[in-house]
N, C-alpha and C. Protein backbone atom coordinates (compact mmCIF):
# COMPACT_ATOMS: atom_id res chain seq x y z
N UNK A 1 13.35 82.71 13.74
CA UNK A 1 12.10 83.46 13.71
C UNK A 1 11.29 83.04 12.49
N UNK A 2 10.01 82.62 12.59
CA UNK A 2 9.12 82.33 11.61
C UNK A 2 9.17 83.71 10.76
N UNK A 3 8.76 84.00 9.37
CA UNK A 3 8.80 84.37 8.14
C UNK A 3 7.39 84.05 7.41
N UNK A 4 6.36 84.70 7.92
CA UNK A 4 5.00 84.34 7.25
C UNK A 4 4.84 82.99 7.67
N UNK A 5 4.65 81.90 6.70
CA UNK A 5 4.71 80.61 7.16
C UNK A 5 5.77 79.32 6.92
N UNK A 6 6.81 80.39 6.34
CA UNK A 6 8.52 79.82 6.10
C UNK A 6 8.96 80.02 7.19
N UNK A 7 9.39 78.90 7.90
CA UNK A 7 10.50 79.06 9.12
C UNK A 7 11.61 79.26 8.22
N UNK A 8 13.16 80.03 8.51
CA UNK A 8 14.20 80.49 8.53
C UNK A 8 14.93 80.47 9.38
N UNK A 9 15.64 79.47 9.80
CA UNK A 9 16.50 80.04 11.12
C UNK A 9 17.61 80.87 11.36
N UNK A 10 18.04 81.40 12.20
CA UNK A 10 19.36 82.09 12.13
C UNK A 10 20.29 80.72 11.92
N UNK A 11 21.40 81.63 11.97
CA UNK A 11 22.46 80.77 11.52
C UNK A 11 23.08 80.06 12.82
N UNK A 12 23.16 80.46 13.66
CA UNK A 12 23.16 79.69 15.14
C UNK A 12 21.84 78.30 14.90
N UNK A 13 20.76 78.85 15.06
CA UNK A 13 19.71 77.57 15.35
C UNK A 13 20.51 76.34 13.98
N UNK A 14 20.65 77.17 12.53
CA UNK A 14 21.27 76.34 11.47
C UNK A 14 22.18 75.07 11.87
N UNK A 15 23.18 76.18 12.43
CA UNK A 15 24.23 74.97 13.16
C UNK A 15 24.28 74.03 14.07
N UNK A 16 23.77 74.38 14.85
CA UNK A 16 22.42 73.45 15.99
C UNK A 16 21.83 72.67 15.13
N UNK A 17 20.95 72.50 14.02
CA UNK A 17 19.70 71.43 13.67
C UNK A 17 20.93 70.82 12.19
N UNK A 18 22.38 71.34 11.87
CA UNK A 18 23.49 70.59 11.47
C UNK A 18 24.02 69.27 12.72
N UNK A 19 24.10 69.93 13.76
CA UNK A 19 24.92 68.76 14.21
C UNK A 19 24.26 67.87 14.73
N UNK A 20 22.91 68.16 15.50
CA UNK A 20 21.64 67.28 15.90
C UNK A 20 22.01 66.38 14.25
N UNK A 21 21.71 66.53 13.36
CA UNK A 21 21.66 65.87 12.28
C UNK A 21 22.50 64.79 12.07
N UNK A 22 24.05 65.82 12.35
CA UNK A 22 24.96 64.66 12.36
C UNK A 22 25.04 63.26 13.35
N UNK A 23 25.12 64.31 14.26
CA UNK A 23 24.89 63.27 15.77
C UNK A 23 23.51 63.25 16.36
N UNK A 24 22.45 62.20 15.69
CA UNK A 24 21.22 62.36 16.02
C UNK A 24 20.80 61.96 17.73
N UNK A 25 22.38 61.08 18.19
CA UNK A 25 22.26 60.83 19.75
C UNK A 25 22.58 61.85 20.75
N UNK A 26 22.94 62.97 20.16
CA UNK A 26 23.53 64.16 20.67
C UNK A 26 23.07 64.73 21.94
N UNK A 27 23.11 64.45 23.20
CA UNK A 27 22.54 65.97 24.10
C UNK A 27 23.26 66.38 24.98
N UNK A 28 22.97 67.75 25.72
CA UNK A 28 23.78 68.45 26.49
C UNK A 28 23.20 69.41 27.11
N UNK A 29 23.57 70.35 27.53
CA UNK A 29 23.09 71.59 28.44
C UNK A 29 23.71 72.67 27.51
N UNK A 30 22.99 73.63 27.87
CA UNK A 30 23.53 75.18 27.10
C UNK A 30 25.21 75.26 27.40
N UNK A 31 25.51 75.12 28.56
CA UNK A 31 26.64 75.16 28.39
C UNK A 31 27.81 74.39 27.34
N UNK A 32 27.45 72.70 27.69
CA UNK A 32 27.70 72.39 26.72
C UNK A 32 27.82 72.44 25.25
N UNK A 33 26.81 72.62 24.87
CA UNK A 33 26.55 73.15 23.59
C UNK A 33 27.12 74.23 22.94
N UNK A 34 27.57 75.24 23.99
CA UNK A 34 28.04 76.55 23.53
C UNK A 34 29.45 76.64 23.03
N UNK A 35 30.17 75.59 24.67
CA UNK A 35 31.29 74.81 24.91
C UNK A 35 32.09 73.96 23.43
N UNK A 36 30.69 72.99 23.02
CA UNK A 36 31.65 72.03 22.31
C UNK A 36 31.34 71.98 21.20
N UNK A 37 29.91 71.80 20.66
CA UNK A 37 28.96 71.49 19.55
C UNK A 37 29.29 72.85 18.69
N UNK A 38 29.32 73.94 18.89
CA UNK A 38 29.52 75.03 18.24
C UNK A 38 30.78 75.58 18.00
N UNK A 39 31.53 74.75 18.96
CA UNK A 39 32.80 75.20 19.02
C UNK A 39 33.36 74.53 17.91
N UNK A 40 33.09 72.73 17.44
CA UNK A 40 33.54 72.16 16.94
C UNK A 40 32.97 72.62 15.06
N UNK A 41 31.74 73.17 15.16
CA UNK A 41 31.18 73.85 14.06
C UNK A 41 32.17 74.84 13.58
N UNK A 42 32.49 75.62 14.37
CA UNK A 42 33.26 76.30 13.89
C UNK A 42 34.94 76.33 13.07
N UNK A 43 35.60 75.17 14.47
CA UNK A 43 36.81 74.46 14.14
C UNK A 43 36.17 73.84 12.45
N UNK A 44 35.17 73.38 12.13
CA UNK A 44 35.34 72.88 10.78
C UNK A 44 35.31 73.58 9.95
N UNK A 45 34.60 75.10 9.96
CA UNK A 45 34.54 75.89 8.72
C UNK A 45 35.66 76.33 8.65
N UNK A 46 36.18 76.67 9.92
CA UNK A 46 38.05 77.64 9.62
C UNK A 46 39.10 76.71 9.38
N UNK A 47 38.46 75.49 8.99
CA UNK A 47 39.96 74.80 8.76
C UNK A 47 40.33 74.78 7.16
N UNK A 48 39.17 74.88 6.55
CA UNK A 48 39.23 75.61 5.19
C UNK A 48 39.87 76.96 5.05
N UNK A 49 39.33 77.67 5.45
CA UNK A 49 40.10 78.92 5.60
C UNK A 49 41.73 78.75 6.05
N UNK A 50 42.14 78.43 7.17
CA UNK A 50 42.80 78.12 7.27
C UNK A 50 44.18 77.76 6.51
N UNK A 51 43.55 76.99 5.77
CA UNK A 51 44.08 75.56 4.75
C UNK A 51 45.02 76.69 4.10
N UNK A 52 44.01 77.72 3.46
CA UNK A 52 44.08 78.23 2.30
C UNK A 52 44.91 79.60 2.66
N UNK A 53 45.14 79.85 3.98
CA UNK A 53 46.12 81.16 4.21
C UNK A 53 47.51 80.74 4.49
N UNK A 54 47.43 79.30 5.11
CA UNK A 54 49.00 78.71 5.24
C UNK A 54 49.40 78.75 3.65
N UNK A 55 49.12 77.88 2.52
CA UNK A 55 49.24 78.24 1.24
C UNK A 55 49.98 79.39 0.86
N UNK A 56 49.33 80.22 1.51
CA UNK A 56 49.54 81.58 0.85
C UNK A 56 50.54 82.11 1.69
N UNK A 57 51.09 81.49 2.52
CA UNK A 57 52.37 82.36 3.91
C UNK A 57 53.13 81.36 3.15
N UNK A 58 53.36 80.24 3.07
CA UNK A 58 53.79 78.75 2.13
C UNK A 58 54.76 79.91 0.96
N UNK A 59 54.01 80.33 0.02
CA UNK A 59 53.76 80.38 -1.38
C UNK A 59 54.50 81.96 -1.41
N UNK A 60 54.66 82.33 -0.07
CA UNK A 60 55.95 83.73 0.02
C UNK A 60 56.99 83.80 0.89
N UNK A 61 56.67 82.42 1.68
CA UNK A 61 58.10 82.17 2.12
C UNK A 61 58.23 82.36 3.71
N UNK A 62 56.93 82.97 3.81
CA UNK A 62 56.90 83.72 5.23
C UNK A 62 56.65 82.78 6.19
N UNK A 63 55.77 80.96 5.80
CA UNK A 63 55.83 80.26 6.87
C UNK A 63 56.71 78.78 5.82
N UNK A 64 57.13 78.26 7.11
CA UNK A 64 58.02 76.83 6.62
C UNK A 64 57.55 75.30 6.94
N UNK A 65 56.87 74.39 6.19
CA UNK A 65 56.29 73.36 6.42
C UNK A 65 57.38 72.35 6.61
N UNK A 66 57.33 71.16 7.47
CA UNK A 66 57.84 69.75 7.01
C UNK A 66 57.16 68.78 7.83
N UNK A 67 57.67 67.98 7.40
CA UNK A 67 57.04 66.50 7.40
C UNK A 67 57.22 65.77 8.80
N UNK A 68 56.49 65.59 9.71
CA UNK A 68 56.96 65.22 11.24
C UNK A 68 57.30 63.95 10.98
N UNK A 69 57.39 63.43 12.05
CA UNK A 69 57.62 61.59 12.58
C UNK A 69 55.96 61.19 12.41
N UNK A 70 54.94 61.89 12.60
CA UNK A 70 53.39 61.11 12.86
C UNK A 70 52.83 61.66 11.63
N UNK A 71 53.65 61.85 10.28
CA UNK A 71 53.11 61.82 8.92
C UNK A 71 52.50 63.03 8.75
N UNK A 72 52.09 64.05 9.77
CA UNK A 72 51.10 65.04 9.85
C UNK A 72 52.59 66.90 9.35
N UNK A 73 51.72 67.50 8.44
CA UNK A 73 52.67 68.58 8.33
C UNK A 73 52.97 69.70 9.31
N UNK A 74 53.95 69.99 9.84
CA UNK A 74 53.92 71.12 10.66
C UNK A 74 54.93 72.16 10.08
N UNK A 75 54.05 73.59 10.77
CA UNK A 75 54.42 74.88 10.13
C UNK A 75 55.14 75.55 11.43
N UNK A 76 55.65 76.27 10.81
CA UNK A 76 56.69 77.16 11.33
C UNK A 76 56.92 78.78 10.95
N UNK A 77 57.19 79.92 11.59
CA UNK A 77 57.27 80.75 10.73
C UNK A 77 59.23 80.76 9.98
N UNK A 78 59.68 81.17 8.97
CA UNK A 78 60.50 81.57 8.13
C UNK A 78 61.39 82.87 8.91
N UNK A 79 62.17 82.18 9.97
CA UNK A 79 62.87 83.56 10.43
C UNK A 79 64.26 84.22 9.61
N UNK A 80 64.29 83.64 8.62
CA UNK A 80 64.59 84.30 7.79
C UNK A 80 63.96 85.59 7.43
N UNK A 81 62.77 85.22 7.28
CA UNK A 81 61.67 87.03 6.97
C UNK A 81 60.85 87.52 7.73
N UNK A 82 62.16 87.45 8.80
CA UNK A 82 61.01 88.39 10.33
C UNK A 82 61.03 90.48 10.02
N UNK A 83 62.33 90.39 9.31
CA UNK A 83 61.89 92.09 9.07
C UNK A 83 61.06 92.17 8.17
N UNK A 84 60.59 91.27 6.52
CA UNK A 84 59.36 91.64 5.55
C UNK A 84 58.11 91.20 6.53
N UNK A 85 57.96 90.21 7.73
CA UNK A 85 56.36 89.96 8.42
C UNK A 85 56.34 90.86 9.15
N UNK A 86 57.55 92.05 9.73
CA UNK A 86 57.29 92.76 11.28
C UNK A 86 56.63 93.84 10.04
N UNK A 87 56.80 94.08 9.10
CA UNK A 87 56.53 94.86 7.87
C UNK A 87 54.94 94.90 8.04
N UNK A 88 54.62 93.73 7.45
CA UNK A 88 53.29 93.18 6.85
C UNK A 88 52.78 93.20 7.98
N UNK A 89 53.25 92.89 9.85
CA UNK A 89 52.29 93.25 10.57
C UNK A 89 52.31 94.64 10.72
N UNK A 90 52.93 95.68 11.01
CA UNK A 90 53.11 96.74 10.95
C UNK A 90 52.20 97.26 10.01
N UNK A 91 52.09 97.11 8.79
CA UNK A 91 51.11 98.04 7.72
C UNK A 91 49.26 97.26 8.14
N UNK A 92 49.14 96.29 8.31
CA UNK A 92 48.16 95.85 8.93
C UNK A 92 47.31 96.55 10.33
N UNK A 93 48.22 96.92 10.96
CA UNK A 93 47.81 97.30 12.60
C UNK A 93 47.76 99.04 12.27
N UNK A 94 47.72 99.71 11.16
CA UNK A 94 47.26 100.70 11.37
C UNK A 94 46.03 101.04 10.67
């Protein structure tokens, strides 16, 4: 929505005139777009997030990383501490 004579966009149009940017050959249909382009917007901001909550399941034991065959890390949860997570989900869900 225009703003006097400052355009502003929402944060949808934002992410839209981000990936047009990236991929200036980019097109599709609404569906598409809703489908992949936004979808993939999103997959990039939460992989930060992400990053940073495995860390923190990491860093109490509650999830278990190692090292595959294709170099890439995979997680696991720690069933060792399924009664402290049924805990932590438990105080969460009320």
């Amino acid at each position: 929505m225009p703003n006097g004579n400052k355009f502003i966009p929402s944060q949808v149009a934002y992410e839209l005139l981000a990936y047009f940017a990236e991929n200036p050959e980019a097109q599709d249909t609404l569906e598409g777009i809703v489908e992949w382009w936004l979808l993939e917007q999103e997959i990039k901001k939460r992989l930060v997030v992400v990053q940073e909550a495995l860390a923190e399941l990491l860093a109490r034991g509650l999830v278990l990383e190692r090292k595959g065959r294709d170099g890439r890390m995979h997680y696991r949860i720690n069933r060792r501490k399924r009664d402290e997570i049924a805990t932590l989900l438990k105080q969460r869900s009320k």
